[in-house]
Protein backbone atom coordinates (compact mmCIF):
# COMPACT_ATOMS: atom_id res chain seq x y z
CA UNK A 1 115.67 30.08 -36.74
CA UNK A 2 112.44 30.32 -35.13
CA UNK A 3 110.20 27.64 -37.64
CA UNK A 4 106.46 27.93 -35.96
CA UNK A 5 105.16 30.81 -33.76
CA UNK A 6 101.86 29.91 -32.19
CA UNK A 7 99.73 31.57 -29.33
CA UNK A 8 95.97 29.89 -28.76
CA UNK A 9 93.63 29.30 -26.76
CA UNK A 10 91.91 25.19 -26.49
CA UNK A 11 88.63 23.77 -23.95
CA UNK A 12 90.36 20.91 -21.92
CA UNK A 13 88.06 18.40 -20.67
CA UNK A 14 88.37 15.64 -17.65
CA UNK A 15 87.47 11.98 -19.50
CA UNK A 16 86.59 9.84 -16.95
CA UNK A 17 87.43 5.93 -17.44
CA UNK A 18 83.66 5.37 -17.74
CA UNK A 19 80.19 7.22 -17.16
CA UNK A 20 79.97 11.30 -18.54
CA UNK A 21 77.95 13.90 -17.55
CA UNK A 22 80.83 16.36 -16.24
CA UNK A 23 79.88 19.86 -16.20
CA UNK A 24 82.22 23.07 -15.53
CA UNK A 25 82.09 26.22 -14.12
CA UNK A 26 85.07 27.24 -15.74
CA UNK A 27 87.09 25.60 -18.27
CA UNK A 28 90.31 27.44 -20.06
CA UNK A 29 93.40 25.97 -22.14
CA UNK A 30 96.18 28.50 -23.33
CA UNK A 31 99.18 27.75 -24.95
CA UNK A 32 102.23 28.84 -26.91
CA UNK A 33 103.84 26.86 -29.27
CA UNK A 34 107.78 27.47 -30.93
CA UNK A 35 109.06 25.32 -32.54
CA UNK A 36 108.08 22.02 -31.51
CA UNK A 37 107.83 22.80 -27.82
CA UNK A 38 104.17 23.55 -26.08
CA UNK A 39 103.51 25.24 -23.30
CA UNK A 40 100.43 25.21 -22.05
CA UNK A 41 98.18 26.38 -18.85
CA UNK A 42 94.85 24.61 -17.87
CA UNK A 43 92.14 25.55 -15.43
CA UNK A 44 88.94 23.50 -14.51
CA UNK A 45 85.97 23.89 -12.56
CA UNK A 46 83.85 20.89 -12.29
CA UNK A 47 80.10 22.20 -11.55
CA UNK A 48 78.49 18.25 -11.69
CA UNK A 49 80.18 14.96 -11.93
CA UNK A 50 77.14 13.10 -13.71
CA UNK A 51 77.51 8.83 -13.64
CA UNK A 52 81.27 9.91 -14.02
CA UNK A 53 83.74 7.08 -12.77
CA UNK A 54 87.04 5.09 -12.94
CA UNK A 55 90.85 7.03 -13.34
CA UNK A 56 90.19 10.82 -14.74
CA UNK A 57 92.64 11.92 -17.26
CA UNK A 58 92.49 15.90 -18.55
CA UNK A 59 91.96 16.11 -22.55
CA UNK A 60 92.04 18.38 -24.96
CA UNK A 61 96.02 19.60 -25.38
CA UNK A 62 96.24 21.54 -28.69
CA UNK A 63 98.66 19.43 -30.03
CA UNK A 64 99.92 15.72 -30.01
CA UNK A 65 102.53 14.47 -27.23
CA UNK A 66 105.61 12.87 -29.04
CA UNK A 67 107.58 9.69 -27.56
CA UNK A 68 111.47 10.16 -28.47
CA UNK A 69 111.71 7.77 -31.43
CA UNK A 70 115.54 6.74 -30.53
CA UNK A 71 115.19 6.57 -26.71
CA UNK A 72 111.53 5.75 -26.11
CA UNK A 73 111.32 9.09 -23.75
CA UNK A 74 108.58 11.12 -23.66
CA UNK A 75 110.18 14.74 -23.52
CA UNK A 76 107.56 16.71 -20.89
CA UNK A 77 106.93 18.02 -17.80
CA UNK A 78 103.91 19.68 -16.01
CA UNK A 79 103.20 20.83 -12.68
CA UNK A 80 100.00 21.23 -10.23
CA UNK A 81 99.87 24.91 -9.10
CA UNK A 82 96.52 24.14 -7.22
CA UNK A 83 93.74 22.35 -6.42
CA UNK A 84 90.77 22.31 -4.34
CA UNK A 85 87.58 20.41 -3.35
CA UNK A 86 89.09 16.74 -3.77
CA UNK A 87 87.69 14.32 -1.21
CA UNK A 88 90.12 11.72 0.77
CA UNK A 89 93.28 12.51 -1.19
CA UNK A 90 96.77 11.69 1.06
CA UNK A 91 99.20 12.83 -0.96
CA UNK A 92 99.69 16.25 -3.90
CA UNK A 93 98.29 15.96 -6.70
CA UNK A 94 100.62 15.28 -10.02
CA UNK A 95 99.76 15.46 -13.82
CA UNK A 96 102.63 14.91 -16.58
CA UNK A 97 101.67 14.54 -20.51
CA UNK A 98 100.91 11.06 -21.76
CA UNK A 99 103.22 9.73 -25.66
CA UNK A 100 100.66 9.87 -28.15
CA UNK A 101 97.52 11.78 -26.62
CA UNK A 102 96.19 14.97 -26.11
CA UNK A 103 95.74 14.18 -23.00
CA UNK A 104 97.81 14.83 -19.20
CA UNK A 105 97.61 12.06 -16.79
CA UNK A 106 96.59 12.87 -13.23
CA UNK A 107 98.24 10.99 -10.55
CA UNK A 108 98.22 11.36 -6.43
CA UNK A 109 101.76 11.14 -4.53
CA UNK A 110 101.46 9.68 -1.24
CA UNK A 111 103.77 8.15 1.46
CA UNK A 112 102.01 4.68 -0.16
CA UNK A 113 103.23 5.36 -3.52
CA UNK A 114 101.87 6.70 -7.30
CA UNK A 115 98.32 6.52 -8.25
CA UNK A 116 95.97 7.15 -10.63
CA UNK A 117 93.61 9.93 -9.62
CA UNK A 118 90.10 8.56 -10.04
CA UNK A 119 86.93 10.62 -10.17
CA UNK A 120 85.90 9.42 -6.75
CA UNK A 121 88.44 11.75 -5.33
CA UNK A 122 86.38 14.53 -6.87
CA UNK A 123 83.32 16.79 -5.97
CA UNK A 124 80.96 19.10 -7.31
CA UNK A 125 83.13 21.82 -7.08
CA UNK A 126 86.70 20.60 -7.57
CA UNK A 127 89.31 22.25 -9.49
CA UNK A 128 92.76 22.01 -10.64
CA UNK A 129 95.06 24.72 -11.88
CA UNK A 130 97.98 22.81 -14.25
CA UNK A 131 101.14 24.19 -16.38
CA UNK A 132 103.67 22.65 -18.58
CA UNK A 133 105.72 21.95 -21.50
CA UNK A 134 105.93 19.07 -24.01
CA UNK A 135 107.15 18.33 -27.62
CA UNK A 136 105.22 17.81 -30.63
């Protein structure tokens, strides 16, 4: 039995770890809920990074991200169709949902291993296409 039928549209933000003053050129959230799955697309267009520093997460998902109460597993996944305009990165670019948030955590891959992605990785004109699904 389909339960919950939901089509919307949301404003994701990147929160930096400290500073503010981002500014976009574009900025679009769409998603479609059934159920208790989400799917969701994101695009941003950063026009001015302000005093903007630290990790950068992307905020604003329409609904909650649940941790698995039995197994402690958040159930997501989310993938980086494209980016561009992202300074000294040496590895792709990652993002996955975070328990508990609105929020996707960015990440880069590299032959080094996982990290954060930080705002100094960013310009004036980065952006970052990203698609997924989670539960709520």
């Amino acid at each position: 039995v389909l339960d919950w039928y939901q089509e919307g549209t949301f404003t994701p933000t990147l929160v930096p770890a400290a500073g503010s003053g981002i500014t976009y050129s574009a900025q679009l959230g769409l998603y479609t809920r059934i159920g208790n799955r989400v799917s969701f697309d994101v695009y941003l267009a950063v026009s001015a990074l302000g005093t903007a520093s630290g990790n950068v997460y992307i905020d604003g998902l329409p609904f909650t991200v649940i941790t698995d109460i039995t197994t402690g597993i958040t159930s997501y996944s989310a993938a980086v169709g494209e980016y561009g305009n992202f300074v000294g990165l040496t590895g792709a670019v990652t993002a996955s949902p975070l328990a508990a948030s609105t929020r996707l955590q960015l990440r880069q891959m590299s032959a080094t291993g996982i990290t954060t992605l930080t705002v100094a990785t960013m310009s004036a004109t980065s952006y970052i296409c990203v698609s997924g699904v989670y539960r709520t």
